[in-house]
N, C-alpha and C. Protein backbone atom coordinates (compact mmCIF):
# COMPACT_ATOMS: atom_id res chain seq x y z
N UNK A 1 196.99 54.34 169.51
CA UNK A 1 198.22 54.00 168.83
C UNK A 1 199.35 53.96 169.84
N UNK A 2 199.99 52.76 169.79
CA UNK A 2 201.35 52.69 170.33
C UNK A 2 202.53 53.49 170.38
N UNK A 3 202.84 54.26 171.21
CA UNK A 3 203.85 55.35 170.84
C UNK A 3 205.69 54.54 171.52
N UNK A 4 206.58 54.54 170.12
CA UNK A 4 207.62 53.70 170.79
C UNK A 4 208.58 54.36 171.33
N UNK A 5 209.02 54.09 172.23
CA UNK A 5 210.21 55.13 173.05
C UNK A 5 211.94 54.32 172.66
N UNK A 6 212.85 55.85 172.99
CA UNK A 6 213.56 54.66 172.49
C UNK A 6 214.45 53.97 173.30
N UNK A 7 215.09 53.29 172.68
CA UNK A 7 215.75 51.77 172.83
C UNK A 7 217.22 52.23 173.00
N UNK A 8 217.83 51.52 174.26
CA UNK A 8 219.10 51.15 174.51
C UNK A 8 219.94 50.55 173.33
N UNK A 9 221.11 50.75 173.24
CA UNK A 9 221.99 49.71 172.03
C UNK A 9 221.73 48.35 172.10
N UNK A 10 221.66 47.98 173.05
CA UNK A 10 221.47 46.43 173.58
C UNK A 10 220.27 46.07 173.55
N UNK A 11 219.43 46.55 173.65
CA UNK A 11 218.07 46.79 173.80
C UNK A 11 217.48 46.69 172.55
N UNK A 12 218.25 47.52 171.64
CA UNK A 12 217.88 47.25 170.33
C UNK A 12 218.13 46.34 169.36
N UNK A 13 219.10 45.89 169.75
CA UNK A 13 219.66 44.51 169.62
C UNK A 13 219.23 43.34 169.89
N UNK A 14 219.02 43.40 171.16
CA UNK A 14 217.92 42.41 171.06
C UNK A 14 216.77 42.32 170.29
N UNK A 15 216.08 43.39 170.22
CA UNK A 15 214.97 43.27 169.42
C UNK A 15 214.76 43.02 167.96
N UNK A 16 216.20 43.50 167.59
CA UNK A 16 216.50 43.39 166.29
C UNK A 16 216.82 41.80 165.92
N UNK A 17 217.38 40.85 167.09
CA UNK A 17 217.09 39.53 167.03
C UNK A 17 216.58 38.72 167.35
N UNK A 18 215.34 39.50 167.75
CA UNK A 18 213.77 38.69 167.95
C UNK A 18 213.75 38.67 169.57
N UNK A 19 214.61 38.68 170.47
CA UNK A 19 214.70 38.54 171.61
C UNK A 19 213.65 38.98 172.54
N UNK A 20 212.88 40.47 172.12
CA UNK A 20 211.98 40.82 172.64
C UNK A 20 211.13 41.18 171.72
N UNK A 21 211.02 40.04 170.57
CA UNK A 21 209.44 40.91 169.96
C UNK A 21 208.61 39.74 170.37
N UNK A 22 207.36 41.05 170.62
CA UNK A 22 206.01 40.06 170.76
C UNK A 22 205.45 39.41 169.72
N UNK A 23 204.25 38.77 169.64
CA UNK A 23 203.36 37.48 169.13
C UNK A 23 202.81 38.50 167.92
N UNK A 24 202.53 40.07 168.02
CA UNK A 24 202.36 40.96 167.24
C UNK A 24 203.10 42.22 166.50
N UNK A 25 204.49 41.73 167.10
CA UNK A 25 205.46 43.05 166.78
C UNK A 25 206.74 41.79 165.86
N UNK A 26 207.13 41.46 164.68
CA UNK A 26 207.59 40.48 164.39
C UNK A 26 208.94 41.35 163.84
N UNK A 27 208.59 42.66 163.77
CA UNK A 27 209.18 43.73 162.53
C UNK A 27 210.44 43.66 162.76
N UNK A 28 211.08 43.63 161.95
CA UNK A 28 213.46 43.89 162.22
C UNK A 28 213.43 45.19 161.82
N UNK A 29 214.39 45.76 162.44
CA UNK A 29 214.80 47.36 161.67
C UNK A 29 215.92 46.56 160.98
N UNK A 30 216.29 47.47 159.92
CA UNK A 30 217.22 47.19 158.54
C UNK A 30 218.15 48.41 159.45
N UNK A 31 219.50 48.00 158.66
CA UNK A 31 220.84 49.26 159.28
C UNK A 31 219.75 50.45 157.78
N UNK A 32 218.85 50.08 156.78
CA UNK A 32 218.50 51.32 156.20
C UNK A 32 217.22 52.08 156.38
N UNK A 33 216.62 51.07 157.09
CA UNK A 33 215.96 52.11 157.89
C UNK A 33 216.23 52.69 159.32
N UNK A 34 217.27 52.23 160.04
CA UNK A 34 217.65 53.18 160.93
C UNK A 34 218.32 54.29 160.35
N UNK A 35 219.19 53.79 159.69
CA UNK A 35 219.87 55.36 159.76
C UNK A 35 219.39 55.14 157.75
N UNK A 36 218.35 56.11 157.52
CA UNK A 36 218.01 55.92 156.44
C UNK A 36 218.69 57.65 155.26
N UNK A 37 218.63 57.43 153.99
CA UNK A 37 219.83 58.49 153.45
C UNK A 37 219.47 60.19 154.15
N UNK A 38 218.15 59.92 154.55
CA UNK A 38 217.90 62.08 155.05
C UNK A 38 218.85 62.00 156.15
N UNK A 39 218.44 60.79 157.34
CA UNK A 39 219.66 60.75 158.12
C UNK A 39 220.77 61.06 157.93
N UNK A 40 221.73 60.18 157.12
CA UNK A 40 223.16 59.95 156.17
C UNK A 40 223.26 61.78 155.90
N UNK A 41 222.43 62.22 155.07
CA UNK A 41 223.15 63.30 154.66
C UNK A 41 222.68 64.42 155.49
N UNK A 42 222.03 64.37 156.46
CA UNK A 42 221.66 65.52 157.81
C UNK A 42 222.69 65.76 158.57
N UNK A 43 223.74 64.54 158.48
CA UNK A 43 224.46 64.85 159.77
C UNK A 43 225.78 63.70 159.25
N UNK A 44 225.99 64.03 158.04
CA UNK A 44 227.22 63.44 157.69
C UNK A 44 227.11 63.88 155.85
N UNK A 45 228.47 63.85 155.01
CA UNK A 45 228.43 63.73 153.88
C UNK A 45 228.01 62.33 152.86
N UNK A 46 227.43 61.66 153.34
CA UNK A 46 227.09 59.94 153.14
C UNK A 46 225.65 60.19 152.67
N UNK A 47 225.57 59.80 152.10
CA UNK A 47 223.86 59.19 151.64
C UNK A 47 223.60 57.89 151.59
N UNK A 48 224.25 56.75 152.18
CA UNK A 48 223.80 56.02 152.75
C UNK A 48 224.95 55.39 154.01
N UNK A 49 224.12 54.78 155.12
CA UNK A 49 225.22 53.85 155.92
C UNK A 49 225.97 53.03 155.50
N UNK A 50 225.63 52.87 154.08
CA UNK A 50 226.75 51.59 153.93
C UNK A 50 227.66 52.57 153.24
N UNK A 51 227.80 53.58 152.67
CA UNK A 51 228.84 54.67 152.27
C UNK A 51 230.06 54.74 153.22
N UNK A 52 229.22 55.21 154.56
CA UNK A 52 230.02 55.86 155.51
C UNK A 52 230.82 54.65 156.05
N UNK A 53 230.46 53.73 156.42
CA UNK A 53 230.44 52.35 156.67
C UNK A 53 232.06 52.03 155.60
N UNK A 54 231.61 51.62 154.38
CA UNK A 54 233.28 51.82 153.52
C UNK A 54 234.16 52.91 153.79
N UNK A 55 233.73 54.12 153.68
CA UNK A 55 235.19 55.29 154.17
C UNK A 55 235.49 54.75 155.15
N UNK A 56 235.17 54.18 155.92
CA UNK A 56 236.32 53.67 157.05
C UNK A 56 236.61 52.57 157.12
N UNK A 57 236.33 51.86 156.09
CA UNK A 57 236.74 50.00 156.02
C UNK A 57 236.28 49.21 157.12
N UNK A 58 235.20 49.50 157.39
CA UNK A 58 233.95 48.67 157.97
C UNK A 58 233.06 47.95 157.51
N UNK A 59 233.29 47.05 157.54
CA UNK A 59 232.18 45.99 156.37
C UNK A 59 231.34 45.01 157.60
N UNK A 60 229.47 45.72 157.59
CA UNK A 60 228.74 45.37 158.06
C UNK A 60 227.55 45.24 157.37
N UNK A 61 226.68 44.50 157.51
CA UNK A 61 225.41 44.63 156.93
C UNK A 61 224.27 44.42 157.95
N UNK A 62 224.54 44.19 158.85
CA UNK A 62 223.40 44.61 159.87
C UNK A 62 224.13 44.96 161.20
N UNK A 63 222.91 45.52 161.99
CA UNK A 63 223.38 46.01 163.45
C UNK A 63 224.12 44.68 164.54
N UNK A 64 223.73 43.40 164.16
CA UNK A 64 224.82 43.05 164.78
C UNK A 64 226.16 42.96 164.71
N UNK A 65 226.85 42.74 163.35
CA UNK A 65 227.83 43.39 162.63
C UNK A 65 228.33 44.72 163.35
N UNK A 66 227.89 45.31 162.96
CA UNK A 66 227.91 46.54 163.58
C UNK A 66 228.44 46.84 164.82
N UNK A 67 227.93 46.01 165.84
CA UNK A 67 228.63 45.79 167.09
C UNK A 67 229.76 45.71 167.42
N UNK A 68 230.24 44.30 166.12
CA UNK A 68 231.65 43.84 166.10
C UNK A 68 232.00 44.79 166.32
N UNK A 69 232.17 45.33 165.18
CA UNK A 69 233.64 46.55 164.80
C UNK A 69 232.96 48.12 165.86
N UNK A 70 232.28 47.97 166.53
CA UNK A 70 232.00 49.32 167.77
C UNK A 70 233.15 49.16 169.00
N UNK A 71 233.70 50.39 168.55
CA UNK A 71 234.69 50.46 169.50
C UNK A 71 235.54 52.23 169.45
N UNK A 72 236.58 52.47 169.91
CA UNK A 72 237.40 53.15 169.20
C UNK A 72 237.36 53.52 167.84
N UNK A 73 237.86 52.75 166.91
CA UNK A 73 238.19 53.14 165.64
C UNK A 73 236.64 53.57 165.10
N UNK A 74 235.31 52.75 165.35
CA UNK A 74 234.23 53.35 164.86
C UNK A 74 234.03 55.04 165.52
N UNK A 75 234.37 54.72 167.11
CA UNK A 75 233.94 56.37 167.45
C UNK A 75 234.58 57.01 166.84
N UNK A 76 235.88 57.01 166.48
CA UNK A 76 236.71 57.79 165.78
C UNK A 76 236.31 58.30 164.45
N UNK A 77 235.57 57.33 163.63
CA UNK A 77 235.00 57.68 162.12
C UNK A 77 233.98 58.38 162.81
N UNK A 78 233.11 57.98 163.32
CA UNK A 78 232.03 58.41 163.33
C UNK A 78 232.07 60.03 163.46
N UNK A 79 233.03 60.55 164.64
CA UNK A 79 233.47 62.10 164.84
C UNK A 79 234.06 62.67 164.11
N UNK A 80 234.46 62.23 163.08
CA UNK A 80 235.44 63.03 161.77
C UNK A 80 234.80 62.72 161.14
N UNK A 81 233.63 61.95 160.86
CA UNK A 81 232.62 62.08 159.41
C UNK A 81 230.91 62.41 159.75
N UNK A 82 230.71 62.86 160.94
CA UNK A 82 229.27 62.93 160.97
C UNK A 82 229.04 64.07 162.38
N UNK A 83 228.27 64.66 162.65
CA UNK A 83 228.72 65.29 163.33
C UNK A 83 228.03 65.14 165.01
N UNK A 84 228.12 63.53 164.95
CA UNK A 84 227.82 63.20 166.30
C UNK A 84 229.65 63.31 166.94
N UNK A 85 229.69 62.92 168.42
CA UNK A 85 231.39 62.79 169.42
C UNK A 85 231.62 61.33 168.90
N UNK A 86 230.28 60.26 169.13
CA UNK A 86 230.83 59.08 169.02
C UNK A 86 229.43 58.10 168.23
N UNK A 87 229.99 56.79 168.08
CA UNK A 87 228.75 55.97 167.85
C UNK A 87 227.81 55.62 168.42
N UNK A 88 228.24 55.70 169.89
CA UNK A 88 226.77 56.31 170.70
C UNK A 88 225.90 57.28 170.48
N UNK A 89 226.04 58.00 170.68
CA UNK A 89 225.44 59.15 170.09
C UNK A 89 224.77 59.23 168.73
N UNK A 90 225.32 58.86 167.85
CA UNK A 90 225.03 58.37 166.43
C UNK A 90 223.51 57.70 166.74
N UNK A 91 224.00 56.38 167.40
CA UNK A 91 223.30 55.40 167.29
C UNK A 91 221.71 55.99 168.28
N UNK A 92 222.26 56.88 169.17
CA UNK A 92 220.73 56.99 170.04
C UNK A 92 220.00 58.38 169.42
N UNK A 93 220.68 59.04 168.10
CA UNK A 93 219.86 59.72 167.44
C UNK A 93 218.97 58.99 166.64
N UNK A 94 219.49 58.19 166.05
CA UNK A 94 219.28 57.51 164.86
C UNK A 94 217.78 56.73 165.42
N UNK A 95 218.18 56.02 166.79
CA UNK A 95 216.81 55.67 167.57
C UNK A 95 215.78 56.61 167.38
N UNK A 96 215.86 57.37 168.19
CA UNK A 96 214.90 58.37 168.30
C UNK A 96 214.35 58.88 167.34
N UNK A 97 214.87 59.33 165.85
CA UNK A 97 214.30 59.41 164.86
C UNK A 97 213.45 58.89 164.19
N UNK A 98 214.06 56.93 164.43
CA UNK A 98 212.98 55.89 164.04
C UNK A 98 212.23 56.04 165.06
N UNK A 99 212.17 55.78 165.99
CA UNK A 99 210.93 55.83 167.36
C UNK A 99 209.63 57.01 166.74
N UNK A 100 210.05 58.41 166.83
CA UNK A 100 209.36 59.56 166.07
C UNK A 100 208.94 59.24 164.73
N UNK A 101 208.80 58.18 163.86
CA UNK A 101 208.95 57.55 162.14
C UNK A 101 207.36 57.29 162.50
């Protein structure tokens, strides 16, 4: 069995837009199965990403979306509502969790 390690932001991104999947790996992660609700409520008051996602008037529906609005104002939600510093961090737990899935 294939064991997956994880993935850079960009990295995942790509993959998430086919960029690097193989002839046998076709699969997209969803923004709900990355950060899926045990996530959401492990390490924030949200039970789902698209919750947390509205408290801060972020309107995304997938990880490229997502990108857009990554900056400042996301690290900023992200550290007053979850208890990662920033959306980095967020985002390379959230990996690793799916990677371990």
């Amino acid at each position: 069995m294939k064991k997956n390690k994880p993935l850079s932001f960009e990295a995942l991104l790509q993959e998430l837009q086919g960029k690097n999947a193989s002839e046998n790996d076709q699969q997209q992660v969803t923004l709900e199965a990355l950060f899926p609700a045990s996530f959401m409520t492990k390490h924030s008051s949200f039970d789902s990403f698209q919750a947390f996602l509205a408290k801060g008037n972020f309107a995304a529906r997938s990880l490229d979306e997502v990108r857009n609005v990554a900056g400042e104002l996301l690290d900023r939600h992200v550290k007053r509502e979850t208890d990662f510093e920033d959306w980095q961090g967020m985002l390379d737990q959230a990996n690793k969790d799916y990677a371990a899935r």
